[in-house]
PDB file of N, CA and C in Angstrom:
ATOM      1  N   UNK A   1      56.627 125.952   9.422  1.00  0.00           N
ATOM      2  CA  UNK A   1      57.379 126.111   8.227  1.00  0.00           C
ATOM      3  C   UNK A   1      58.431 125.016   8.096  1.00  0.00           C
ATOM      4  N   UNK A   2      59.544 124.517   9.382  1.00  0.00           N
ATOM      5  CA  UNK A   2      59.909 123.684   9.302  1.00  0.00           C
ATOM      6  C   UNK A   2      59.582 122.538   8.587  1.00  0.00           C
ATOM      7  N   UNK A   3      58.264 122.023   9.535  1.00  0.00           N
ATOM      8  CA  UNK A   3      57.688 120.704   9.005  1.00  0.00           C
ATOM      9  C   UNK A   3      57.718 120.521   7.392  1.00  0.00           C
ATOM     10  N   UNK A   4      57.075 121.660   6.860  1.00  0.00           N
ATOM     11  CA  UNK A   4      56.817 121.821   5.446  1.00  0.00           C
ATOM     12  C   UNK A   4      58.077 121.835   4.266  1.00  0.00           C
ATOM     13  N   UNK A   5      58.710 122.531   5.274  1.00  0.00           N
ATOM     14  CA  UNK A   5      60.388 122.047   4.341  1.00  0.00           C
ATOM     15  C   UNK A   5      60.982 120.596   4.519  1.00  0.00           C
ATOM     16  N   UNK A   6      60.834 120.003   5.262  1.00  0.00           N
ATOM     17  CA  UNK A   6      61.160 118.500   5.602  1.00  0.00           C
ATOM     18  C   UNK A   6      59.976 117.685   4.906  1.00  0.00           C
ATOM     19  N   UNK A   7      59.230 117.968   4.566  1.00  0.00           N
ATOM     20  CA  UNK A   7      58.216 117.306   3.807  1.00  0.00           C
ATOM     21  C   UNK A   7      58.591 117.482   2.688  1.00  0.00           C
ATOM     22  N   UNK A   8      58.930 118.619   1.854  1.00  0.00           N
ATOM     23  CA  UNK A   8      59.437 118.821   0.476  1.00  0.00           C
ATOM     24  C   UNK A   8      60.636 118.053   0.093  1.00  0.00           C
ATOM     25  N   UNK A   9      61.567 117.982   1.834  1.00  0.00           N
ATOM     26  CA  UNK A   9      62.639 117.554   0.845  1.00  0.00           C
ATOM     27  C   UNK A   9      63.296 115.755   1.563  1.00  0.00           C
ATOM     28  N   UNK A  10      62.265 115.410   2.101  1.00  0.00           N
ATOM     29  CA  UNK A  10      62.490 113.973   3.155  1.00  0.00           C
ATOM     30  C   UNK A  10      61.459 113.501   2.168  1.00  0.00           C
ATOM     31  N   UNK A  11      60.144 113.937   2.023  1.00  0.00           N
ATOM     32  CA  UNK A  11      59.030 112.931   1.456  1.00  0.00           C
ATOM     33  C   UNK A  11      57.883 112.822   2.956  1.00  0.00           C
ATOM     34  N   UNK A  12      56.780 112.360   2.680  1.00  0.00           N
ATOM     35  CA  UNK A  12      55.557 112.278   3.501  1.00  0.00           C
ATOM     36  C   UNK A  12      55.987 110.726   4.170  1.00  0.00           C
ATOM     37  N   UNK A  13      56.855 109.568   3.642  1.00  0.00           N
ATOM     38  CA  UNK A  13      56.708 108.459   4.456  1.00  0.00           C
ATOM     39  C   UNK A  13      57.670 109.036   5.584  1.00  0.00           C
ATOM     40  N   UNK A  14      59.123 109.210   5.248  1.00  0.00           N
ATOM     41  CA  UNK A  14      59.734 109.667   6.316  1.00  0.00           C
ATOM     42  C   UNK A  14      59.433 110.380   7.603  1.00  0.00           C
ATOM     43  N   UNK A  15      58.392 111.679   7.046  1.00  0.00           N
ATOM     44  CA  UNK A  15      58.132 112.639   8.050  1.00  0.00           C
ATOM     45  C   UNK A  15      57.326 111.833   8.800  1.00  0.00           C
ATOM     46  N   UNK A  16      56.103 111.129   8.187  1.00  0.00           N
ATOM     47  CA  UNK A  16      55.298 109.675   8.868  1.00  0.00           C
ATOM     48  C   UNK A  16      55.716 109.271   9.853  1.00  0.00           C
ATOM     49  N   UNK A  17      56.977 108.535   9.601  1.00  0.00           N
ATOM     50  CA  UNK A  17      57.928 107.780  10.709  1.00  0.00           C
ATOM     51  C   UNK A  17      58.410 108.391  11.580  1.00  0.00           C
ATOM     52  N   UNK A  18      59.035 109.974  11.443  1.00  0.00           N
ATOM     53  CA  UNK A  18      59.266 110.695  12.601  1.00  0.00           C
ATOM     54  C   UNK A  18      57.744 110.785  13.379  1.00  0.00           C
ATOM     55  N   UNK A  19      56.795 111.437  12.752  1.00  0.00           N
ATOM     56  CA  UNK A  19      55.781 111.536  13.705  1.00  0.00           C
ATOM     57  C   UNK A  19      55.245 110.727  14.414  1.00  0.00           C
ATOM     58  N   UNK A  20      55.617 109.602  13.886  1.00  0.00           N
ATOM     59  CA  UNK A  20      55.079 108.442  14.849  1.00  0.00           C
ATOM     60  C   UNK A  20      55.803 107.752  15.969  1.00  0.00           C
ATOM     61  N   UNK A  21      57.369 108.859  16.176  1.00  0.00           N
ATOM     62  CA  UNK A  21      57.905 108.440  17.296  1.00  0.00           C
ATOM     63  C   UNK A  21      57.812 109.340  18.610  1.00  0.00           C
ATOM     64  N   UNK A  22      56.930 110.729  18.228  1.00  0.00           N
ATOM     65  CA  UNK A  22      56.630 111.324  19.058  1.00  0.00           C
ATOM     66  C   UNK A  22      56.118 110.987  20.374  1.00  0.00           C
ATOM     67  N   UNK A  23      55.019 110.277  20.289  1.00  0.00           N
ATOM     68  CA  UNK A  23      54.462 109.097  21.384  1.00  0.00           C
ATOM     69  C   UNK A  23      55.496 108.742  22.094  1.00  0.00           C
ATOM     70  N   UNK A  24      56.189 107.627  21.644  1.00  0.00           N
ATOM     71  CA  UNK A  24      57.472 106.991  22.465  1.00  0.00           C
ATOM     72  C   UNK A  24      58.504 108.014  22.791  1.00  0.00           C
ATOM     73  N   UNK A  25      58.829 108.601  22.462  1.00  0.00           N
ATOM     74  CA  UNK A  25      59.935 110.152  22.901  1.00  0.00           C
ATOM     75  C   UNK A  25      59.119 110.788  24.105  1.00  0.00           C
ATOM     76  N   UNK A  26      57.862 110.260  23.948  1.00  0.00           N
ATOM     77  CA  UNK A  26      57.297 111.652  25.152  1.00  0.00           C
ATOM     78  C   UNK A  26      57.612 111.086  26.099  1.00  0.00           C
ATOM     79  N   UNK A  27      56.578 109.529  25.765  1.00  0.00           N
ATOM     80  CA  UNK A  27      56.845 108.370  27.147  1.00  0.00           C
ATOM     81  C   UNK A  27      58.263 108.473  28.053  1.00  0.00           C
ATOM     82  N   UNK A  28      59.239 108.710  26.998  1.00  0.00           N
ATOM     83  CA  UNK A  28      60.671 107.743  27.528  1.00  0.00           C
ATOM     84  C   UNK A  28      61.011 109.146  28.194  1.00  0.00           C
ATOM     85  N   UNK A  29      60.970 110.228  27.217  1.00  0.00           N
ATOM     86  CA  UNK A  29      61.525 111.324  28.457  1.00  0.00           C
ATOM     87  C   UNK A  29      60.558 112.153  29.738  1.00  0.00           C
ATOM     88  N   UNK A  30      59.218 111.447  29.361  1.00  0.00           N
ATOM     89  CA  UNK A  30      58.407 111.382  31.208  1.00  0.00           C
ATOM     90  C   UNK A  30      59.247 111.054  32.147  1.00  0.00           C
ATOM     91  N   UNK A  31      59.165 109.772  31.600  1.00  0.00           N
ATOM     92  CA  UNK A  31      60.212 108.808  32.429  1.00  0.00           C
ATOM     93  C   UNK A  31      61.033 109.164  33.192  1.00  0.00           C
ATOM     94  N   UNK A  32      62.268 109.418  31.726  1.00  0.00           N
ATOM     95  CA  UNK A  32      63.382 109.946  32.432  1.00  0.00           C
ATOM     96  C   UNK A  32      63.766 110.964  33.433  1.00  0.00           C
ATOM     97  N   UNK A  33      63.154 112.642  32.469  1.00  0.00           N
ATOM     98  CA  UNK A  33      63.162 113.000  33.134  1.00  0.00           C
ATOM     99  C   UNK A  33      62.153 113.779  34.429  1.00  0.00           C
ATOM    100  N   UNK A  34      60.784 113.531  34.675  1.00  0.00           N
ATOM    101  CA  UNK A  34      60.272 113.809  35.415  1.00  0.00           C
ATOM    102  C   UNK A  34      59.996 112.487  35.975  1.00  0.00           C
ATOM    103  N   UNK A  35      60.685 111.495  35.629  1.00  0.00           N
ATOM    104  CA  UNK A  35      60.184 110.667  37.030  1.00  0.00           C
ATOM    105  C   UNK A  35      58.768 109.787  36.995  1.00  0.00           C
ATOM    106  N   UNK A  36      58.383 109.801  35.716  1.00  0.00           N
ATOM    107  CA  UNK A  36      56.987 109.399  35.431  1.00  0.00           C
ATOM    108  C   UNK A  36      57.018 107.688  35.560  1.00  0.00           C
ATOM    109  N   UNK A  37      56.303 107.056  36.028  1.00  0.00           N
ATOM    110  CA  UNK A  37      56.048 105.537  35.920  1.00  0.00           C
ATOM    111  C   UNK A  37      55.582 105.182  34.087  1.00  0.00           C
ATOM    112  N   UNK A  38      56.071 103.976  34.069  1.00  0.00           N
ATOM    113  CA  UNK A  38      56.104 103.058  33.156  1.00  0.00           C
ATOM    114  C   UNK A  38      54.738 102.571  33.271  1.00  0.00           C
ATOM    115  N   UNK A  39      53.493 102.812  32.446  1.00  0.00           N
ATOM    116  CA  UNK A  39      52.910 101.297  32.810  1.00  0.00           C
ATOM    117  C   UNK A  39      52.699 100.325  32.088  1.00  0.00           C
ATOM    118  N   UNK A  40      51.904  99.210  32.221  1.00  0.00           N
ATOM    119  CA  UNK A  40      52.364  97.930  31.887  1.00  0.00           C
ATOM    120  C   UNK A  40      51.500  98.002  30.400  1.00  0.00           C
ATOM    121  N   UNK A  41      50.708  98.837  30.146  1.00  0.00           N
ATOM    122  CA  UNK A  41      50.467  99.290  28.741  1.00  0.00           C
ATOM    123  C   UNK A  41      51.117  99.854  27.527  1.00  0.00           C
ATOM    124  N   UNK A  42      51.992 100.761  28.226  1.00  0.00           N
ATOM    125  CA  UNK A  42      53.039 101.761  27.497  1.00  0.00           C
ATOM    126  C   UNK A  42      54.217 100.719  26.852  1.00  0.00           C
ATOM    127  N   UNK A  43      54.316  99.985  27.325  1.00  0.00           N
ATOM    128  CA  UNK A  43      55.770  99.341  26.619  1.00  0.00           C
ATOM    129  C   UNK A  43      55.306  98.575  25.510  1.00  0.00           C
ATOM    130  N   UNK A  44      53.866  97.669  25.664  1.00  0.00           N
ATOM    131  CA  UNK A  44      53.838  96.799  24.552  1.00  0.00           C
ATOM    132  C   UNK A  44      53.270  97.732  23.151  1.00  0.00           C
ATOM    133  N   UNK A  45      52.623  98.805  23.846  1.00  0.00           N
ATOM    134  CA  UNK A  45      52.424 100.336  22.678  1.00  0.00           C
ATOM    135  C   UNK A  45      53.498 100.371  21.846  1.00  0.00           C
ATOM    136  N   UNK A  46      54.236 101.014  22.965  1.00  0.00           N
ATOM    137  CA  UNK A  46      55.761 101.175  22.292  1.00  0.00           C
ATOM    138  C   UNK A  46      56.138 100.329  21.209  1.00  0.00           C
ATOM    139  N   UNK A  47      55.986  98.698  21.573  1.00  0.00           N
ATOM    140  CA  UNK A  47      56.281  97.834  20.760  1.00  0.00           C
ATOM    141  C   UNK A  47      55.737  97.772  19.243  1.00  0.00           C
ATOM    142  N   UNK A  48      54.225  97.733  19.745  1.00  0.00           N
ATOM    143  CA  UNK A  48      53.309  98.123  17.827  1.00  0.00           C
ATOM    144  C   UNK A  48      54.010  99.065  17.600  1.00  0.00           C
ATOM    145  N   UNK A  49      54.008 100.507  17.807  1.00  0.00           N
ATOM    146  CA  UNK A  49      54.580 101.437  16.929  1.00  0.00           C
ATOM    147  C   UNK A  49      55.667 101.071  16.446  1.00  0.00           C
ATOM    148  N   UNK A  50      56.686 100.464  17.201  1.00  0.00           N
ATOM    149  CA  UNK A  50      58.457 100.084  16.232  1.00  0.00           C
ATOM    150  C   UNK A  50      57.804  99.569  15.273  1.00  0.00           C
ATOM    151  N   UNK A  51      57.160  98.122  15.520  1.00  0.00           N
ATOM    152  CA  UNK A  51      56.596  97.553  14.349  1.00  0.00           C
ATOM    153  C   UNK A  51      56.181  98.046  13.197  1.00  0.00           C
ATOM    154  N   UNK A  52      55.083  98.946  13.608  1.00  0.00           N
ATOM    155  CA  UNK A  52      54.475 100.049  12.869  1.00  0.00           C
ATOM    156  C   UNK A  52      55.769 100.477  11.788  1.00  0.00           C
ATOM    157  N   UNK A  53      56.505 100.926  12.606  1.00  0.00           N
ATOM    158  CA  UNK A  53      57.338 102.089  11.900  1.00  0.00           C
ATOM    159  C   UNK A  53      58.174 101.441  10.698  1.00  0.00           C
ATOM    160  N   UNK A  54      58.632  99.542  11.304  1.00  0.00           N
ATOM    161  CA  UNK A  54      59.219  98.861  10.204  1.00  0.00           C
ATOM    162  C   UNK A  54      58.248  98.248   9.069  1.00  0.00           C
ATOM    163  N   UNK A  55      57.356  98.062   9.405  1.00  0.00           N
ATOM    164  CA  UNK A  55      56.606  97.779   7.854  1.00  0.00           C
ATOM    165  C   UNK A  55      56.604  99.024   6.908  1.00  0.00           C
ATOM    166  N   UNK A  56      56.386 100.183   7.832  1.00  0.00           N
ATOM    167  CA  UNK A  56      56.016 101.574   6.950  1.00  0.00           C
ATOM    168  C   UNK A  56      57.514 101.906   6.323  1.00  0.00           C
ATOM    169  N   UNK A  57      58.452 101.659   6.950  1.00  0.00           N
ATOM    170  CA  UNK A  57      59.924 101.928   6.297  1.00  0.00           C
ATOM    171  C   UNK A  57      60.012 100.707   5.305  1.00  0.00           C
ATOM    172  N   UNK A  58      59.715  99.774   5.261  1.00  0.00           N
ATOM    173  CA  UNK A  58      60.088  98.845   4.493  1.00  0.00           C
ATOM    174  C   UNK A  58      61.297  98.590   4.208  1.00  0.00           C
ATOM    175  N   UNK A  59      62.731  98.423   4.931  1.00  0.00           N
ATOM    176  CA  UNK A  59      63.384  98.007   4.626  1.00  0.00           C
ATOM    177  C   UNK A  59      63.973  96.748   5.170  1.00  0.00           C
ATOM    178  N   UNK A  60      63.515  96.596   6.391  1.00  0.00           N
ATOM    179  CA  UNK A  60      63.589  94.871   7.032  1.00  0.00           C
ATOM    180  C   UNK A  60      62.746  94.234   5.980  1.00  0.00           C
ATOM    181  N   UNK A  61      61.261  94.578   5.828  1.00  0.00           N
ATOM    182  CA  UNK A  61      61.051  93.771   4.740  1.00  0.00           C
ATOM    183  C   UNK A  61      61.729  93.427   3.418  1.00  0.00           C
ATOM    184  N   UNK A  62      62.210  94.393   2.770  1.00  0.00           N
ATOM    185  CA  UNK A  62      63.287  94.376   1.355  1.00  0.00           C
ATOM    186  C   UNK A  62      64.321  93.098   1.986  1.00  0.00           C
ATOM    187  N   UNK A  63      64.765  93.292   2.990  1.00  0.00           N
ATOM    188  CA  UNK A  63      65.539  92.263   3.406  1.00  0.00           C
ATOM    189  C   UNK A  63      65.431  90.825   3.393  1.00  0.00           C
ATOM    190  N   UNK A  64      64.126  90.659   4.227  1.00  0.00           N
ATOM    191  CA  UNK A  64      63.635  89.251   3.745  1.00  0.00           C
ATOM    192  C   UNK A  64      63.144  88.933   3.013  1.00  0.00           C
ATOM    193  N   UNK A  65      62.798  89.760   2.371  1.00  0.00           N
ATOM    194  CA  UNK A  65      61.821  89.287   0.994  1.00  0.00           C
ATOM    195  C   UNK A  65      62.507  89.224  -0.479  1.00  0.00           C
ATOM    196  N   UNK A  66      63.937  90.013  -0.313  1.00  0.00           N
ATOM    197  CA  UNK A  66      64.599  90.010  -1.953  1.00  0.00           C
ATOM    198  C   UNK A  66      64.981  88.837  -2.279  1.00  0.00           C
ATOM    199  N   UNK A  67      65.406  87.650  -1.433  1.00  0.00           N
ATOM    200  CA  UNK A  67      65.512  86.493  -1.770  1.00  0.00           C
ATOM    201  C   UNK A  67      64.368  85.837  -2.612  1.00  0.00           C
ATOM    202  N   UNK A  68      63.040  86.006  -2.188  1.00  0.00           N
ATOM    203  CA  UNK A  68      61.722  85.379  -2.621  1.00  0.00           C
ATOM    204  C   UNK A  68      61.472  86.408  -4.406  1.00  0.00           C
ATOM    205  N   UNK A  69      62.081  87.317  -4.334  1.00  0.00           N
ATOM    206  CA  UNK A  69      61.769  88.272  -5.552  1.00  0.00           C
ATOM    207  C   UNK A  69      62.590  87.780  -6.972  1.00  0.00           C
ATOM    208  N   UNK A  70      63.706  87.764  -5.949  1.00  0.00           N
ATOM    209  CA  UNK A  70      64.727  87.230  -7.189  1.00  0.00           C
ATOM    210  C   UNK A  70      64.487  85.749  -7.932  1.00  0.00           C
ATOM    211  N   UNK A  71      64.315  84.879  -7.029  1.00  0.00           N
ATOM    212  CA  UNK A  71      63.877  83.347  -7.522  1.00  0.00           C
ATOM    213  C   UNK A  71      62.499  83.644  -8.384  1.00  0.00           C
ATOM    214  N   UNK A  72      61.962  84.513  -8.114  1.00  0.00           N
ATOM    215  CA  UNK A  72      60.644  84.500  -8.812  1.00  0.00           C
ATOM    216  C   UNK A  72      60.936  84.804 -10.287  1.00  0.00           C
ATOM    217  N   UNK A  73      62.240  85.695 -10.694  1.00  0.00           N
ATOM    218  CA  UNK A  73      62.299  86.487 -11.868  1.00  0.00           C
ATOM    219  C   UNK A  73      61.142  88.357 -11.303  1.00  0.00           C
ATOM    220  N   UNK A  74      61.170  88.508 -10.316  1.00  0.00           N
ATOM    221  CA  UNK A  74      60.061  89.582 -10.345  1.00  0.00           C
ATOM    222  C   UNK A  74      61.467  90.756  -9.809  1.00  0.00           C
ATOM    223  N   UNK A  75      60.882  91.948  -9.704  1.00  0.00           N
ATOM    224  CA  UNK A  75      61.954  92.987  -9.195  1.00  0.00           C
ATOM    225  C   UNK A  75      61.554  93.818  -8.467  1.00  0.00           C
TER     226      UNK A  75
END
């Protein structure tokens, strides 16, 4: 029921982005707290998903790109 109220009132990209940090939250608190090894797979994972998560948020992009929008005349 939760989920479904955070979907009504966040939107489907947001909830997106939370769900897609589930992965890395599990990893990091293995880690932490049971003690789980790192392996040399898990971190560069880790890495696509941030990535992941900033194209899907789009706002680093808005960043670099409003310069190129504005010179264009586009919005």
């Amino acid at each position: 029921m939760i989920y479904f109220r955070i979907l009504a009132s966040a939107g489907a990209t947001n909830l997106l982005l939370v769900t897609f940090l589930i992965p890395v939250s599990a990893i990091l608190l293995g880690s932490l707290v049971l003690s789980e090894q790192l392996t040399a797979a898990q971190l560069p994972g880790m890495g696509l998903i941030a990535v992941g998560l900033a194209a899907i948020d789009g706002r680093i992009l808005r960043r670099f790109g409003s310069g190129k929008r504005e010179s264009a005349g586009i919005r």
